[in-house]
C-alpha atoms as a PDB file:
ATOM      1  CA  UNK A   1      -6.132 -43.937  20.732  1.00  0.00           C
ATOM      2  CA  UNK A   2      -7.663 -40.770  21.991  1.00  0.00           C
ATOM      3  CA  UNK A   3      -4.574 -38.701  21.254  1.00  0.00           C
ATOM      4  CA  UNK A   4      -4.734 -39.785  17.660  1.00  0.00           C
ATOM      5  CA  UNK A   5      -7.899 -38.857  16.971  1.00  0.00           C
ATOM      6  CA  UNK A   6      -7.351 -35.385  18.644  1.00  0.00           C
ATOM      7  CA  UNK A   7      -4.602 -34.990  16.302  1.00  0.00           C
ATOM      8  CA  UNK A   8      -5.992 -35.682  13.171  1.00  0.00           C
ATOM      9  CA  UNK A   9      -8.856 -33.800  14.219  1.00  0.00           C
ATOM     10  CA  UNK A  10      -6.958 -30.522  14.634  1.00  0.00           C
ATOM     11  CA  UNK A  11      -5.114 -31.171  11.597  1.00  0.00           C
ATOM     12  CA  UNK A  12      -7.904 -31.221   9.725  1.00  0.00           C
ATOM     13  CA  UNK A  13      -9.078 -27.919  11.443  1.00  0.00           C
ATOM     14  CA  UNK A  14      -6.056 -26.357  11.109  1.00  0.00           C
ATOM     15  CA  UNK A  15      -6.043 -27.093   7.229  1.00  0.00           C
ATOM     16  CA  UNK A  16      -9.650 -25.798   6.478  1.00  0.00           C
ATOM     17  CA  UNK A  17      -9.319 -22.693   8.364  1.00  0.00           C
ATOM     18  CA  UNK A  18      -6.553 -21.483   5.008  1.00  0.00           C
ATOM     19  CA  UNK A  19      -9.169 -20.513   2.405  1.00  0.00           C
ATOM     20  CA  UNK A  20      -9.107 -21.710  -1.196  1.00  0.00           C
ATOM     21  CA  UNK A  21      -6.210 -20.360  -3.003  1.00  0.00           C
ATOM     22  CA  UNK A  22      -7.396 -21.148  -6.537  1.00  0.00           C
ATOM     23  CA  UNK A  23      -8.267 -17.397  -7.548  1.00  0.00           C
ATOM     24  CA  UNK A  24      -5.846 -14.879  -7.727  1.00  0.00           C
ATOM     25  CA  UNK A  25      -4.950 -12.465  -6.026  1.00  0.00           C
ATOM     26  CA  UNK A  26      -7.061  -9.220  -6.567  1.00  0.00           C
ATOM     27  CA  UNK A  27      -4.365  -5.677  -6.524  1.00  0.00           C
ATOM     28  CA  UNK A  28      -4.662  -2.515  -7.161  1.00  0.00           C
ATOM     29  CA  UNK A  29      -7.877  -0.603  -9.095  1.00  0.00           C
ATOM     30  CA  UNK A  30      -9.528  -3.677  -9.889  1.00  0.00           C
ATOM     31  CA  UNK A  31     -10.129  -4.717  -6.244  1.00  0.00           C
ATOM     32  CA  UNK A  32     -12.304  -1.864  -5.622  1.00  0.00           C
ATOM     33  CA  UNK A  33     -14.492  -2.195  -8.525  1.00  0.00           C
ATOM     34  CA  UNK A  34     -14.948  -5.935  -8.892  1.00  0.00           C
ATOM     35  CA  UNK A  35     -16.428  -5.831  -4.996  1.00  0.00           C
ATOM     36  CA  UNK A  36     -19.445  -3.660  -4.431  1.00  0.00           C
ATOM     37  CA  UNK A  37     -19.474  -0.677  -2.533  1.00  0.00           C
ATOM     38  CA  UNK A  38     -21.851   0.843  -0.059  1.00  0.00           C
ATOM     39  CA  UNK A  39     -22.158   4.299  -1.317  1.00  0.00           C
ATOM     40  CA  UNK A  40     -23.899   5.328   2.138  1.00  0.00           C
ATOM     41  CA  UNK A  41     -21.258   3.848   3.758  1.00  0.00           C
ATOM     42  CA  UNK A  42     -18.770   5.488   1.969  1.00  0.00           C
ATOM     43  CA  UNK A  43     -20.306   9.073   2.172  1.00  0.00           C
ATOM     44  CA  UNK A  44     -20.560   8.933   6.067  1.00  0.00           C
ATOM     45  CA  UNK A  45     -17.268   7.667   6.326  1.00  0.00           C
ATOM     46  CA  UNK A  46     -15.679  10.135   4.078  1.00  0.00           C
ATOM     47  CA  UNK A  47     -17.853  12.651   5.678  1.00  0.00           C
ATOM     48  CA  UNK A  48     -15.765  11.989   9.265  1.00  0.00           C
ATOM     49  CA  UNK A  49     -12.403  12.055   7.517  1.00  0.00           C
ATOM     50  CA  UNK A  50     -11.383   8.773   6.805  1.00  0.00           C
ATOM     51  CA  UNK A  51      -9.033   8.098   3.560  1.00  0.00           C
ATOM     52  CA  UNK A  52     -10.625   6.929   0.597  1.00  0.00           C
ATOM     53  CA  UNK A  53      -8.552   3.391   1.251  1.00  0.00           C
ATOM     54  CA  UNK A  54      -9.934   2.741   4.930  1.00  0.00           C
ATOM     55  CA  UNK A  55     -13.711   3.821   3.613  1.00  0.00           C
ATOM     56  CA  UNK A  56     -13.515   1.157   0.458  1.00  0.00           C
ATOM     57  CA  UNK A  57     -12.052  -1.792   2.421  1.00  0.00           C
ATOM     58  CA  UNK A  58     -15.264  -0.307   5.318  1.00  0.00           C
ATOM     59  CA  UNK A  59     -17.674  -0.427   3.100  1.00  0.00           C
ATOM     60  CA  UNK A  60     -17.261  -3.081   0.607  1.00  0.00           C
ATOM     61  CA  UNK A  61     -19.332  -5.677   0.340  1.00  0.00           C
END
């Protein structure tokens, strides 16, 4: 009886831990400017070199 409980119990875990696929996917342009962006973040970063990619996905919020 134990076992069966442990199973459905990490079913269930392993199910909720996928997160809700009912929006689309964001590409592109649009990603960057529908999430905000911490402009201090993104100065210091850009400030020690790192590509404009790497400092948006940093600093987004």
């Amino acid at each position: 009886m134990r076992a069966i409980v442990i199973l459905i119990a990490l079913a269930v875990a392993g199910c909720s831990y996928f997160p809700d696929r009912t929006e689309p996917p964001q590409r592109g342009a649009s990603s960057s400017t529908s999430r905000g962006i911490d402009t201090l973040c993104m100065n210091d970063c850009l400030g020690s070199n790192g590509t404009k990619e790497f400092c948006e996905d940093r600093c987004s919020y």
